[in-house]
Protein backbone atom coordinates (compact mmCIF):
# COMPACT_ATOMS: atom_id res chain seq x y z
CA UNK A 1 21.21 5.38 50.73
CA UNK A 2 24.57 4.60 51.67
CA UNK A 3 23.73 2.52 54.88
CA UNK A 4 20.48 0.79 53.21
CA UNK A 5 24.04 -0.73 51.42
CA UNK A 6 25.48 -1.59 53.70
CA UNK A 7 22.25 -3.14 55.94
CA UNK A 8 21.15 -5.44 53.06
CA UNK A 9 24.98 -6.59 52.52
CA UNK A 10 25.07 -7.70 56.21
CA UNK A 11 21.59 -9.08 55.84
CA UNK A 12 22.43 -10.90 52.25
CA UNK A 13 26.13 -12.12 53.80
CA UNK A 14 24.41 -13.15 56.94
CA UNK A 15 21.86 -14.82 54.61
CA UNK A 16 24.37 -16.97 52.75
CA UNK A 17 26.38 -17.92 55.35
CA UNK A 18 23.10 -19.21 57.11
CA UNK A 19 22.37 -21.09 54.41
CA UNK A 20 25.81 -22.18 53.22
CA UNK A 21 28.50 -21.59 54.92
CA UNK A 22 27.47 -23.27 58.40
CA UNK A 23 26.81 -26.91 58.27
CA UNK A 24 22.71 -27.59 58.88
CA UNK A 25 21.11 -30.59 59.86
CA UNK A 26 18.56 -32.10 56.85
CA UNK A 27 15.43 -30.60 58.49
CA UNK A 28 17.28 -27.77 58.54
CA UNK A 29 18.30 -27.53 55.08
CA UNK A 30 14.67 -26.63 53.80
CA UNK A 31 14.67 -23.50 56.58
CA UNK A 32 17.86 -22.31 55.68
CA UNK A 33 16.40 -22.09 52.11
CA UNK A 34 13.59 -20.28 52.69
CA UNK A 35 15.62 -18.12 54.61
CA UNK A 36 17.76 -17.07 52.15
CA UNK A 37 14.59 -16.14 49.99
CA UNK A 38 12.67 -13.70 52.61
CA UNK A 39 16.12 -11.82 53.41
CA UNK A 40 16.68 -11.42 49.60
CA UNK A 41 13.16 -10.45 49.37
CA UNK A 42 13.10 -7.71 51.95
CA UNK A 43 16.40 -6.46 50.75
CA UNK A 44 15.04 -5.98 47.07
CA UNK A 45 11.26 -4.67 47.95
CA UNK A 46 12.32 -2.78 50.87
CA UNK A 47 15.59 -1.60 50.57
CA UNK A 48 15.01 -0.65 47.14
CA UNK A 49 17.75 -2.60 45.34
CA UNK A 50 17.48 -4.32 42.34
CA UNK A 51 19.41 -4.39 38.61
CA UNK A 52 22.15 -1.76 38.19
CA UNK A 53 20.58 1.00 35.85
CA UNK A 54 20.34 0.90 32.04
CA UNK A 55 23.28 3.55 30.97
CA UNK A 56 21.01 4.55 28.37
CA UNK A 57 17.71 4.84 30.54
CA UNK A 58 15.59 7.70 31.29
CA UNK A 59 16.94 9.16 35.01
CA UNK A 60 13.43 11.22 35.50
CA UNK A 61 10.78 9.59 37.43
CA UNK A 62 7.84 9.32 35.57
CA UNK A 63 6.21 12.08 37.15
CA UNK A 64 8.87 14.05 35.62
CA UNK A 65 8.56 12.66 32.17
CA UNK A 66 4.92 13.37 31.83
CA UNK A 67 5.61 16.68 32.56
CA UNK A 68 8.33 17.26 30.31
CA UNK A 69 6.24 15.44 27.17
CA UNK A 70 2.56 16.94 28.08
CA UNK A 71 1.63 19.39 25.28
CA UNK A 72 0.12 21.47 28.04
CA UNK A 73 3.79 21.71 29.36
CA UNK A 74 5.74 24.86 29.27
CA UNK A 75 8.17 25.50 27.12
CA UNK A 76 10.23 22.03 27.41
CA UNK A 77 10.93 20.44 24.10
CA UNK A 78 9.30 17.60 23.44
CA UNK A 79 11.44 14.22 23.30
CA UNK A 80 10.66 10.67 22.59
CA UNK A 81 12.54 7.54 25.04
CA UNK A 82 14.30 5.35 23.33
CA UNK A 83 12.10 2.18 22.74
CA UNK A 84 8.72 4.20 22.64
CA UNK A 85 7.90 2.85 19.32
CA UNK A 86 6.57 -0.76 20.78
CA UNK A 87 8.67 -3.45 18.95
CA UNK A 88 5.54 -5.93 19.45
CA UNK A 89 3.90 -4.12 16.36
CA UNK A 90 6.06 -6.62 14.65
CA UNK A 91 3.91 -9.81 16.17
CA UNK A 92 4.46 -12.35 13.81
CA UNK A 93 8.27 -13.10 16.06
CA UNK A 94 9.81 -11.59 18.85
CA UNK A 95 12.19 -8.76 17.32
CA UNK A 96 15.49 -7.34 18.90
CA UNK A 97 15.59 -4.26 20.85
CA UNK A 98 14.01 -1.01 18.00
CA UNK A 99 17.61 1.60 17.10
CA UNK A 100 17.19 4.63 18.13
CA UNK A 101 14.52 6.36 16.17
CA UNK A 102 15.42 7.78 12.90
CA UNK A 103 12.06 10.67 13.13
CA UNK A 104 11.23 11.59 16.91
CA UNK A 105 14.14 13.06 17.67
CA UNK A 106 14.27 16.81 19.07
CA UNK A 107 15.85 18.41 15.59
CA UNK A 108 11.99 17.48 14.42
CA UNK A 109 9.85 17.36 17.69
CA UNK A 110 10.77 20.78 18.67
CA UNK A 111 9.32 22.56 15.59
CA UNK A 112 6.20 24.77 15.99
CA UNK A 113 4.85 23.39 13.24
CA UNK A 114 4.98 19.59 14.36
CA UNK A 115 4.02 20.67 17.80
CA UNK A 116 0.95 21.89 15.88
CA UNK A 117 0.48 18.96 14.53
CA UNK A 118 0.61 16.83 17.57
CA UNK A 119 -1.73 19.20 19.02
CA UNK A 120 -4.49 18.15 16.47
CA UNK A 121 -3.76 15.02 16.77
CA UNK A 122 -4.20 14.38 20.36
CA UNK A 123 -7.50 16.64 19.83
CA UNK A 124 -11.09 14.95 19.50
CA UNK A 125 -10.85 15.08 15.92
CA UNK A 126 -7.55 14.07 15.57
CA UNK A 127 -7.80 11.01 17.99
CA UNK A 128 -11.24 10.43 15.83
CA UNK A 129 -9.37 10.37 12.60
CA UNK A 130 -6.23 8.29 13.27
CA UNK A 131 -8.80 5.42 14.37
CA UNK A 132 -10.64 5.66 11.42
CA UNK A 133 -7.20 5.43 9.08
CA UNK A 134 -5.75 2.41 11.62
CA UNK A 135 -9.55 0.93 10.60
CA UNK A 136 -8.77 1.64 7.28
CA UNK A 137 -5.42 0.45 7.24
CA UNK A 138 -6.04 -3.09 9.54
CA UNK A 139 -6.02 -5.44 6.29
CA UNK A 140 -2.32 -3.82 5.01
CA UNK A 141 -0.52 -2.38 7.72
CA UNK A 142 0.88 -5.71 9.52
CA UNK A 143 2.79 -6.63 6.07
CA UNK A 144 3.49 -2.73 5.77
CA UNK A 145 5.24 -3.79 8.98
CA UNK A 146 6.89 -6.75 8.34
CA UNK A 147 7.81 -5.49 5.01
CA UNK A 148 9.69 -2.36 6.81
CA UNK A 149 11.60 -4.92 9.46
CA UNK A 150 12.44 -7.26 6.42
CA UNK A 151 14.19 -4.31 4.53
CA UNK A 152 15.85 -2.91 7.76
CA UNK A 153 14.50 0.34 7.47
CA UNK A 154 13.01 2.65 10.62
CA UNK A 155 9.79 1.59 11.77
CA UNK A 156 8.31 5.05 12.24
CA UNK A 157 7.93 4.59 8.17
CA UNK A 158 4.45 2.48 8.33
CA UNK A 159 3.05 6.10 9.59
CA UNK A 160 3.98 6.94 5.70
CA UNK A 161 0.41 6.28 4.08
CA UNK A 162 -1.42 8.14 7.08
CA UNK A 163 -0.78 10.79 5.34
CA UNK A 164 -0.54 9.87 1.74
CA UNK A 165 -3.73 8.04 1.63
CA UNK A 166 -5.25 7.75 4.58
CA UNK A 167 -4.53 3.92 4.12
CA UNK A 168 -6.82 3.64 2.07
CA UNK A 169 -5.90 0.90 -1.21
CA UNK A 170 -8.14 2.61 -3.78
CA UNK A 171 -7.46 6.21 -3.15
CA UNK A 172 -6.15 8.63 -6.49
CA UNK A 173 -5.31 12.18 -5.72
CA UNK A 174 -6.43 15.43 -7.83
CA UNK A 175 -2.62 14.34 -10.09
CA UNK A 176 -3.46 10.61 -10.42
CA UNK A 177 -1.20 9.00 -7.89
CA UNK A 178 -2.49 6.29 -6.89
CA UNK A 179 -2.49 3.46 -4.38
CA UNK A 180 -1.68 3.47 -0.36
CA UNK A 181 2.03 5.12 -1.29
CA UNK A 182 0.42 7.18 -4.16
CA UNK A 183 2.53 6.20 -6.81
CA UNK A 184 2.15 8.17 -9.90
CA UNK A 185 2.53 6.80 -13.34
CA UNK A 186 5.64 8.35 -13.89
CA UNK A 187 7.49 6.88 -10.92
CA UNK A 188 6.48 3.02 -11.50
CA UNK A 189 9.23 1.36 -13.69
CA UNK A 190 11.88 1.47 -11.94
CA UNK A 191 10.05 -0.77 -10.04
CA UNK A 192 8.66 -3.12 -12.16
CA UNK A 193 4.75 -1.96 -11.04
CA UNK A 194 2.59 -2.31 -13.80
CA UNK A 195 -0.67 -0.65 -15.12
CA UNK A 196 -2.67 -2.54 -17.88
CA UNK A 197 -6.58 -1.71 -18.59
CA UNK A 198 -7.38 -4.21 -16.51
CA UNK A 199 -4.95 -4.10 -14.00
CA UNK A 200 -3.14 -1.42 -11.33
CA UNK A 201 -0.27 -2.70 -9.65
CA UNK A 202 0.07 0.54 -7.60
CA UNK A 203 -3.24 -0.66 -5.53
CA UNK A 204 -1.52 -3.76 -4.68
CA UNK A 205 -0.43 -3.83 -1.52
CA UNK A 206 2.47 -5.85 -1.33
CA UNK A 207 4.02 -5.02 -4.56
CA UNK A 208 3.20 -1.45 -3.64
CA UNK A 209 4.68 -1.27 -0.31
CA UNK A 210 8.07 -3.26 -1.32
CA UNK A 211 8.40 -0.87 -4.07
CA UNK A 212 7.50 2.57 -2.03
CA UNK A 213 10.01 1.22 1.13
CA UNK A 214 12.63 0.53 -1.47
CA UNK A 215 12.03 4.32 -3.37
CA UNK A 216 12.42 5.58 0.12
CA UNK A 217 15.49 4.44 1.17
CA UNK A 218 16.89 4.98 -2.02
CA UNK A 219 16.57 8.95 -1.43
CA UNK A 220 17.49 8.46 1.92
CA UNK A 221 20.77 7.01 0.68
CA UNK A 222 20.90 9.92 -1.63
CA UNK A 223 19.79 12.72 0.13
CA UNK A 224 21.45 11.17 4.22
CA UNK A 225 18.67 11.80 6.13
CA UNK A 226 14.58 10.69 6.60
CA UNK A 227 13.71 14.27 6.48
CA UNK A 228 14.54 15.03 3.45
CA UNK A 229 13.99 11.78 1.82
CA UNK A 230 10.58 12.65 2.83
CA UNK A 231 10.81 15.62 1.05
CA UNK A 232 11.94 14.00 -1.80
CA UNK A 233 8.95 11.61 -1.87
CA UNK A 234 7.02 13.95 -2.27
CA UNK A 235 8.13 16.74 -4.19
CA UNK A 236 10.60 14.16 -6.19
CA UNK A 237 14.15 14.18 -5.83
CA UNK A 238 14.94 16.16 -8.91
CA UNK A 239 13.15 19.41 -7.47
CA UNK A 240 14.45 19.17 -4.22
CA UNK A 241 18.05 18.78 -5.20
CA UNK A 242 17.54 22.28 -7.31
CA UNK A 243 16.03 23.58 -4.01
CA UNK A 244 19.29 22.53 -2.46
CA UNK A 245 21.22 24.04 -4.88
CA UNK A 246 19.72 27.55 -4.86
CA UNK A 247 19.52 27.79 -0.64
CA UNK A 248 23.18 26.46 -0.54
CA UNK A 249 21.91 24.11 2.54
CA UNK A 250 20.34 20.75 2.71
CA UNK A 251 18.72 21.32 5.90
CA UNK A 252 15.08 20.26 5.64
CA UNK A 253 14.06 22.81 8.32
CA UNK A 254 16.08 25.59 6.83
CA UNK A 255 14.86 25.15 2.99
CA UNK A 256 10.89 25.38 4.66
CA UNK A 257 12.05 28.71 6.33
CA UNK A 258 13.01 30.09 3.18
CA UNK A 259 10.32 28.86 0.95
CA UNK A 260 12.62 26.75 -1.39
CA UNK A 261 9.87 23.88 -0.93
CA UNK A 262 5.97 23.51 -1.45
CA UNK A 263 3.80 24.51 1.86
CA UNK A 264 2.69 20.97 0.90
CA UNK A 265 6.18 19.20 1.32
CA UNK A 266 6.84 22.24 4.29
CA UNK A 267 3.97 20.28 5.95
CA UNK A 268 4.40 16.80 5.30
CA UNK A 269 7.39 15.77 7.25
CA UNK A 270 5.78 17.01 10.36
CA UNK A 271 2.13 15.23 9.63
CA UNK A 272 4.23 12.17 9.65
CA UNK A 273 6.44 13.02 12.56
CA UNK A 274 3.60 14.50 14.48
CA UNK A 275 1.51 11.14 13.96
CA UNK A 276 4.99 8.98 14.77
CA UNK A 277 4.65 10.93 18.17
CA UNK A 278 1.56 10.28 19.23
CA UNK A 279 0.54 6.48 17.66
CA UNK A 280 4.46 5.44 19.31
CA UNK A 281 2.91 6.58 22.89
CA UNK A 282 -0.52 5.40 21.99
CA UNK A 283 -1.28 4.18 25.56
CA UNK A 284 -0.43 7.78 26.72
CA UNK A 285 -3.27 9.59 24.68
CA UNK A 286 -5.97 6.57 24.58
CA UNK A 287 -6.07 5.23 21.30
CA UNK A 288 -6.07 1.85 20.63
CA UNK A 289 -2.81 1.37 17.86
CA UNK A 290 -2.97 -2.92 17.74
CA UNK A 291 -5.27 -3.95 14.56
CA UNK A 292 -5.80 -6.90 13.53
CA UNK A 293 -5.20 -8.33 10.52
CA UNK A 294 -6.16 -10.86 8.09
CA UNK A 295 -4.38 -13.64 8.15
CA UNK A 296 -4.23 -14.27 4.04
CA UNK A 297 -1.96 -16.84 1.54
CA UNK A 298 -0.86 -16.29 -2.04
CA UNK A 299 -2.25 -18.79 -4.61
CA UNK A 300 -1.50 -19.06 -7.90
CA UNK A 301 -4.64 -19.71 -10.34
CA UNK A 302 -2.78 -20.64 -13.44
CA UNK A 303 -6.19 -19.23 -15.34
CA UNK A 304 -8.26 -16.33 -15.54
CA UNK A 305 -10.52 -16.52 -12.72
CA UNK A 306 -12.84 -14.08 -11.74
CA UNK A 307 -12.93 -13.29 -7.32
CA UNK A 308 -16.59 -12.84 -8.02
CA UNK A 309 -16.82 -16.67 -8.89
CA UNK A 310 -14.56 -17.74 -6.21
CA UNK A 311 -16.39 -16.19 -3.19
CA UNK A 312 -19.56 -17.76 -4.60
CA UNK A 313 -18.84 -21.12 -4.84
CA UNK A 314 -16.62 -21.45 -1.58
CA UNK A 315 -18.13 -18.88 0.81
CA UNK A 316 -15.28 -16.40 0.88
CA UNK A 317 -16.30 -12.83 1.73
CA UNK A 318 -16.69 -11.35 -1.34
CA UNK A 319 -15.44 -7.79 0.09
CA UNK A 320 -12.64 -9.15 2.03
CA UNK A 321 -11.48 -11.24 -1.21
CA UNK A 322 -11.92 -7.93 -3.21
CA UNK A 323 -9.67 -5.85 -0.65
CA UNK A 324 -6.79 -8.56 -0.97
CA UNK A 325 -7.04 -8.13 -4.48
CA UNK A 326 -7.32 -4.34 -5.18
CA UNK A 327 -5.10 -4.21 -8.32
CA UNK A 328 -7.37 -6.48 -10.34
CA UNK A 329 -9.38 -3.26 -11.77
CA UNK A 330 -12.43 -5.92 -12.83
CA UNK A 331 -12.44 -8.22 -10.02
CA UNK A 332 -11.12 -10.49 -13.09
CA UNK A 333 -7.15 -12.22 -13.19
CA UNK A 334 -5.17 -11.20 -16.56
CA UNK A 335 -3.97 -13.99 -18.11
CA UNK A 336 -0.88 -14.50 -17.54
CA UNK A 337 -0.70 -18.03 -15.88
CA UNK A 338 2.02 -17.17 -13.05
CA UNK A 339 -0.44 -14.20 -12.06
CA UNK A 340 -0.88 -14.85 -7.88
CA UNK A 341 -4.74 -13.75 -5.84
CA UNK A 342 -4.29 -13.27 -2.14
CA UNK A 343 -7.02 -15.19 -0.45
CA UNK A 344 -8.32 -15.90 3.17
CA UNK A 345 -5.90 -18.28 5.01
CA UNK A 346 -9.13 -19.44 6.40
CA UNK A 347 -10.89 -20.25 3.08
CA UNK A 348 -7.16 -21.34 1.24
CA UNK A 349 -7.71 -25.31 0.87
CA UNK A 350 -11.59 -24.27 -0.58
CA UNK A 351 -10.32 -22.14 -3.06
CA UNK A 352 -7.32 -24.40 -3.60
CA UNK A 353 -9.62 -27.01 -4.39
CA UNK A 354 -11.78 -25.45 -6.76
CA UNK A 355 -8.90 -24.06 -8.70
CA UNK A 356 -7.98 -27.47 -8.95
CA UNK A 357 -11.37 -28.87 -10.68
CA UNK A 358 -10.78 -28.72 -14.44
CA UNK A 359 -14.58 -29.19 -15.08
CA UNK A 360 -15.24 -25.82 -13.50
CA UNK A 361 -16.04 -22.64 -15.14
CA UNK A 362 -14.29 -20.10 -12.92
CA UNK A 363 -15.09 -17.10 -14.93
CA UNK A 364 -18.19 -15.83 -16.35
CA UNK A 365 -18.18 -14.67 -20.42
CA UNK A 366 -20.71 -13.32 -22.76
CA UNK A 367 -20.86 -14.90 -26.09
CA UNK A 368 -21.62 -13.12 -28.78
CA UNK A 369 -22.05 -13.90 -32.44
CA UNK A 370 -20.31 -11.11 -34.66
CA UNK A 371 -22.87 -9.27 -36.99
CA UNK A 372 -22.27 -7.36 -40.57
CA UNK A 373 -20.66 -4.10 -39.67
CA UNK A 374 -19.75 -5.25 -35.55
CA UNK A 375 -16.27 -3.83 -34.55
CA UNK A 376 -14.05 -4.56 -31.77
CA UNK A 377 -14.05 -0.68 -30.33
CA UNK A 378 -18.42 -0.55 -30.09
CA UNK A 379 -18.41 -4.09 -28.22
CA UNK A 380 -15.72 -3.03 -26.20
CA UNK A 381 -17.89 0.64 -25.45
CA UNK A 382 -21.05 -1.67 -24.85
CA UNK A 383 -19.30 -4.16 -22.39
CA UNK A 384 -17.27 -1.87 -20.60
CA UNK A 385 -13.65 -3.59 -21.09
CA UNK A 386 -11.00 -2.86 -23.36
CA UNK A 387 -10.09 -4.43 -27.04
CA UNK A 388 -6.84 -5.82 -25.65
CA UNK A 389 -9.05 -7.86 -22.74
CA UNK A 390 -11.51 -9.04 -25.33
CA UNK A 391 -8.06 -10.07 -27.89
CA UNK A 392 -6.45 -11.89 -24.94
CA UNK A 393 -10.07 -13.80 -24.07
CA UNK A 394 -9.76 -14.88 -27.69
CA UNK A 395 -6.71 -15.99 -29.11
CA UNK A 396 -5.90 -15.86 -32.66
CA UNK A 397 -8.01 -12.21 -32.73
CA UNK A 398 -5.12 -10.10 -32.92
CA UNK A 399 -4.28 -8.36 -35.94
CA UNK A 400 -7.81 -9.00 -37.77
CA UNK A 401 -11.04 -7.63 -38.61
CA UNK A 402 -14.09 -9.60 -36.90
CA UNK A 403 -15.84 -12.44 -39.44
CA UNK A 404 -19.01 -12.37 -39.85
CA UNK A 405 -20.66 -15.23 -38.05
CA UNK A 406 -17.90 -16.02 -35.23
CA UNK A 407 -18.57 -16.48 -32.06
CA UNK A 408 -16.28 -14.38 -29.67
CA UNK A 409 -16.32 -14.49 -25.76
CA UNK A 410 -16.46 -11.31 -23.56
CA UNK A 411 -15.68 -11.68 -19.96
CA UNK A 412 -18.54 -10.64 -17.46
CA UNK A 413 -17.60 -7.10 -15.55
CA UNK A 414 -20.86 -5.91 -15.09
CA UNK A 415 -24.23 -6.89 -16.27
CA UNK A 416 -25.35 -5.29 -19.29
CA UNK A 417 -27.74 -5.81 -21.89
CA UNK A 418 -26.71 -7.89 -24.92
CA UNK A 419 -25.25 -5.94 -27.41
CA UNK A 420 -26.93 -4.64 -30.02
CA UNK A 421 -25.21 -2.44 -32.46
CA UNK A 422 -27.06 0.63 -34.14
CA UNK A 423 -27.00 0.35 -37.57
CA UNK A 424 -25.92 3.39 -40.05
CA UNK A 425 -27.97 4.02 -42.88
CA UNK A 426 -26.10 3.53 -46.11
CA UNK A 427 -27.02 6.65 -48.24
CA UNK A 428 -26.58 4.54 -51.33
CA UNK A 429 -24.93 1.25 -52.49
CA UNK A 430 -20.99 0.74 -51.72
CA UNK A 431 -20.46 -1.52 -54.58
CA UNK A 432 -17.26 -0.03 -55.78
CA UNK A 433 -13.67 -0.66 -54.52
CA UNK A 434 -10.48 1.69 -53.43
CA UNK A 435 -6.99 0.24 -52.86
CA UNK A 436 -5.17 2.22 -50.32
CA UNK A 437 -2.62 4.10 -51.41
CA UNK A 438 0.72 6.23 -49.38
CA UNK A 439 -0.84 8.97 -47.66
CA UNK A 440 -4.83 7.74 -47.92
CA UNK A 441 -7.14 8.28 -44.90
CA UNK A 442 -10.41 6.93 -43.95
CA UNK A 443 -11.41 10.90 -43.74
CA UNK A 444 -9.57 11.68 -47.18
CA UNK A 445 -11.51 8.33 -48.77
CA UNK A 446 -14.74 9.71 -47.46
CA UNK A 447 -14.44 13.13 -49.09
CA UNK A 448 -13.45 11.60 -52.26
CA UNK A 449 -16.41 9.79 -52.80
CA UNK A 450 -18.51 12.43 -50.87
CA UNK A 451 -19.98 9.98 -48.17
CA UNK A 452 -19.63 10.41 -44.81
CA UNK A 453 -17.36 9.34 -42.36
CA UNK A 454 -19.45 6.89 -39.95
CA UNK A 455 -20.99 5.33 -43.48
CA UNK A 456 -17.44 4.78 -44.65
CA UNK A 457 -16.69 2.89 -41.89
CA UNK A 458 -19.64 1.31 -41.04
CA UNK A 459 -19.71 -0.17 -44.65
CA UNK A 460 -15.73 -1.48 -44.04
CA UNK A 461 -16.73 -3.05 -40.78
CA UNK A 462 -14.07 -0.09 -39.12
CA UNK A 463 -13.50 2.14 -36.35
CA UNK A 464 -13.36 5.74 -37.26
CA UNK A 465 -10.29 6.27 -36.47
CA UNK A 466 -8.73 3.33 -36.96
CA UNK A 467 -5.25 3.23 -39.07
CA UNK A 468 -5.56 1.86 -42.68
CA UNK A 469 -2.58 -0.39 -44.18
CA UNK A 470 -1.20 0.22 -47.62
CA UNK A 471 -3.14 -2.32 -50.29
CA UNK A 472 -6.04 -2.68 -48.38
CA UNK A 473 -9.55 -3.00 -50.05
CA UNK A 474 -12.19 -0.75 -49.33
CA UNK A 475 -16.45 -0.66 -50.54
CA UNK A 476 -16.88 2.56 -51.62
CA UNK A 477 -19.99 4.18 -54.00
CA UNK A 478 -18.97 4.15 -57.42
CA UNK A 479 -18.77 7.61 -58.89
CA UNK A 480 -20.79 8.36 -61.47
């Protein structure tokens, strides 16, 4: 090696000094050029010189490397190069140079258990199923993405819903948790997601994500290291700091050994590391880890609007418009005026326009005229949406009983029948009154004046089991 040196400095001196240091005619100037080029070519292709080494590259060949990584290998650990995780999953501008990776590191990668994992995955099946969850996954995980660069966090953490939901928006497990990051209801407020009857803010995917990256690196702040915020995640902190407590260690590895966790949370850090591994060397085991995305735009209606009405009169997909728009349980904005829809970049100026046209109807209603003994809670049952939706459809309805004669409006969820209540037979004539006293109940009333219950109410124009207020009138029989 030593006198390849030294033969391509004599040939790059000699080089220079041709084409420098000795004084050329003009025709000759071109020559001595070109020269200089071939003898600095052949002393890079064929001597084998070229940039000093990276201090922090990989020495094997890759020969070598395979070897060591293949999960036919012997008993070499498995190890991940730095920069395996392509930074060009982040497409939208060219990033810096990924850290070092916070999850494929040997402490995790040599574990039987993730080398189980990897195993699967890199099986038929496996390869089968991580395509399926990347198709799943292809209108969210680019601003899962983003979102993780934005908040500086590892990007090894948009493998997160692979396992929690199999990227899938809509997806509730056996406990309720909901969403890509299966949030449960108890976890939401700190983070400002909300859940209304007609809308889930743990299927949206932007508030969702935001909200999951930012629980996440608030137990990895608490807890100092991805494992075990992990663990936290899913067994919630409060558990696995009395799992700490009795094993005396906060070693993730070391509290799975000795049971102090679920086999669930024993098996969910390496899922996530094991599918890390594999979809960071995609190339290597053939799958294709690039979706595309849709390119989409926040609008703000400033009215209820229903996505239904929108892909019908502009020629937006009505399923991709749905997908953007998971949280809105109906299809239907609430109506809170500052409420944004994400919409087709493609389709934005369409829909822009219509929201803009004052003369058009952008949601669909029934209208109903209220008959003698109609409540609130059966037109609710019948129409499949809740009293609150009808009450905020119809200002002024709060906190009062339905007049007979009124017209009220019902938004459109599904198509049903009109409404047509079933009468209860009135044994015999309420033409007597009771003034509610302390302590009265609609049951109570009804025993008093030995009717029953549903002709109590019916009579009153009431739910069953609806609250009575002090001073209140009621129809009643008169006793004899």
């Amino acid at each position: 090696m030593l006198s390849k040196m030294r033969k391509a400095l004599c040939i790059l001196s000699l080089a220079g000094i041709t084409a420098a240091g000795l004084p050329a005619e003009p025709a000759q100037e071109g020559l001595s050029s070109f020269l200089l080029y071939v003898m600095q070519l052949y002393a890079i292709q064929h001597l084998q010189l070229g940039p000093a080494p990276d201090a922090d590259a990989q020495t094997a060949p890759d020969a070598e490397w395979q070897r060591e990584t293949t999960l036919q290998g012997s008993s070499r650990p498995l190890r991940s190069a730095p920069g395996d995780f392509d930074p060009s999953m982040f497409a939208y501008r060219a990033p810096p140079p990924p850290p070092p990776s916070a999850l494929l590191i040997p402490e995790h990668l040599d574990r039987a258990l993730t080398r189980y994992y990897i195993e699967r995955r890199v099986s038929p099946n496996g390869v089968a199923w991580m395509q399926s969850v990347i198709r799943n996954g292809h209108t969210f995980i680019p601003f899962v993405k983003q979102e993780i660069e934005r908040q500086g966090l590892p990007p090894e953490l948009v493998f997160v819903p692979f396992i929690e939901s199999d990227y899938i928006g809509t997806a509730v497990s056996r406990s309720g948790a909901t969403g890509l990051w299966q949030f449960m209801m108890n976890s939401i407020d700190p983070f400002g997601l909300r859940v209304t009857d007609t809308m889930d803010e743990r299927r949206d995917f932007r508030r969702a994500t935001t909200a999951a990256l930012q629980k996440l690196n608030g137990h990895y702040q608490n807890f100092g290291c991805w494992a075990l915020a992990f663990a936290a995640y899913n067994m919630g902190p409060n558990g696995l700091r009395r799992a700490i407590q009795r094993a005396g260690t906060n070693d993730y590895w070391e509290l799975a050994a000795r049971g102090e966790i679920s086999r669930e949370t024993t098996r969910f850090v390496p899922r996530i590391v094991a599918t890390a591994y594999v979809l960071s060397n995609s190339r290597r085991f053939g799958i294709d880890w690039w979706p595309e995305g849709i390119d989409w735009t926040p609008i703000v209606p400033g009215r209820p609007v229903s996505l239904d009405v929108i892909a019908a009169q502009t020629g937006t997909d009505r399923n991709v418009l749905r997908r953007l728009n998971l949280e809105l349980l109906h299809g239907i904005t609430p109506a809170d005026p500052r409420r944004e829809i994400v919409v087709p970049t493609a389709q934005a100026q369409a829909i822009a326009g219509l929201l803009a046209r004052d003369d058009m109807a952008l949601i669909r209603y029934h209208r109903y005229r209220v008959q003698p003994g109609d409540t609130l809670y059966a037109l609710s049952r019948h129409y499949g949406i809740s009293v609150a939706a009808i009450e905020q459809h119809n200002p002024g309805l709060q906190n009062r009983h339905l007049r007979i004669g009124e017209t009220i409006i019902i938004p459109i969820l599904t198509e049903v029948e009109p409404f047509a209540r079933q009468a209860v037979a009135l044994s015999r004539p309420f033409n007597g009154t009771h003034i509610v006293s302390q302590g009265d109940t609609l049951w109570a009333i009804s025993r008093l004046y030995n009717v029953s219950l549903q002709e109590l109410a019916a009579a009153n124009n009431m739910e069953i089991n609806q609250t009575l207020s002090i001073g209140r009138t009621l129809r009643v029989p008169i006793i004899e």
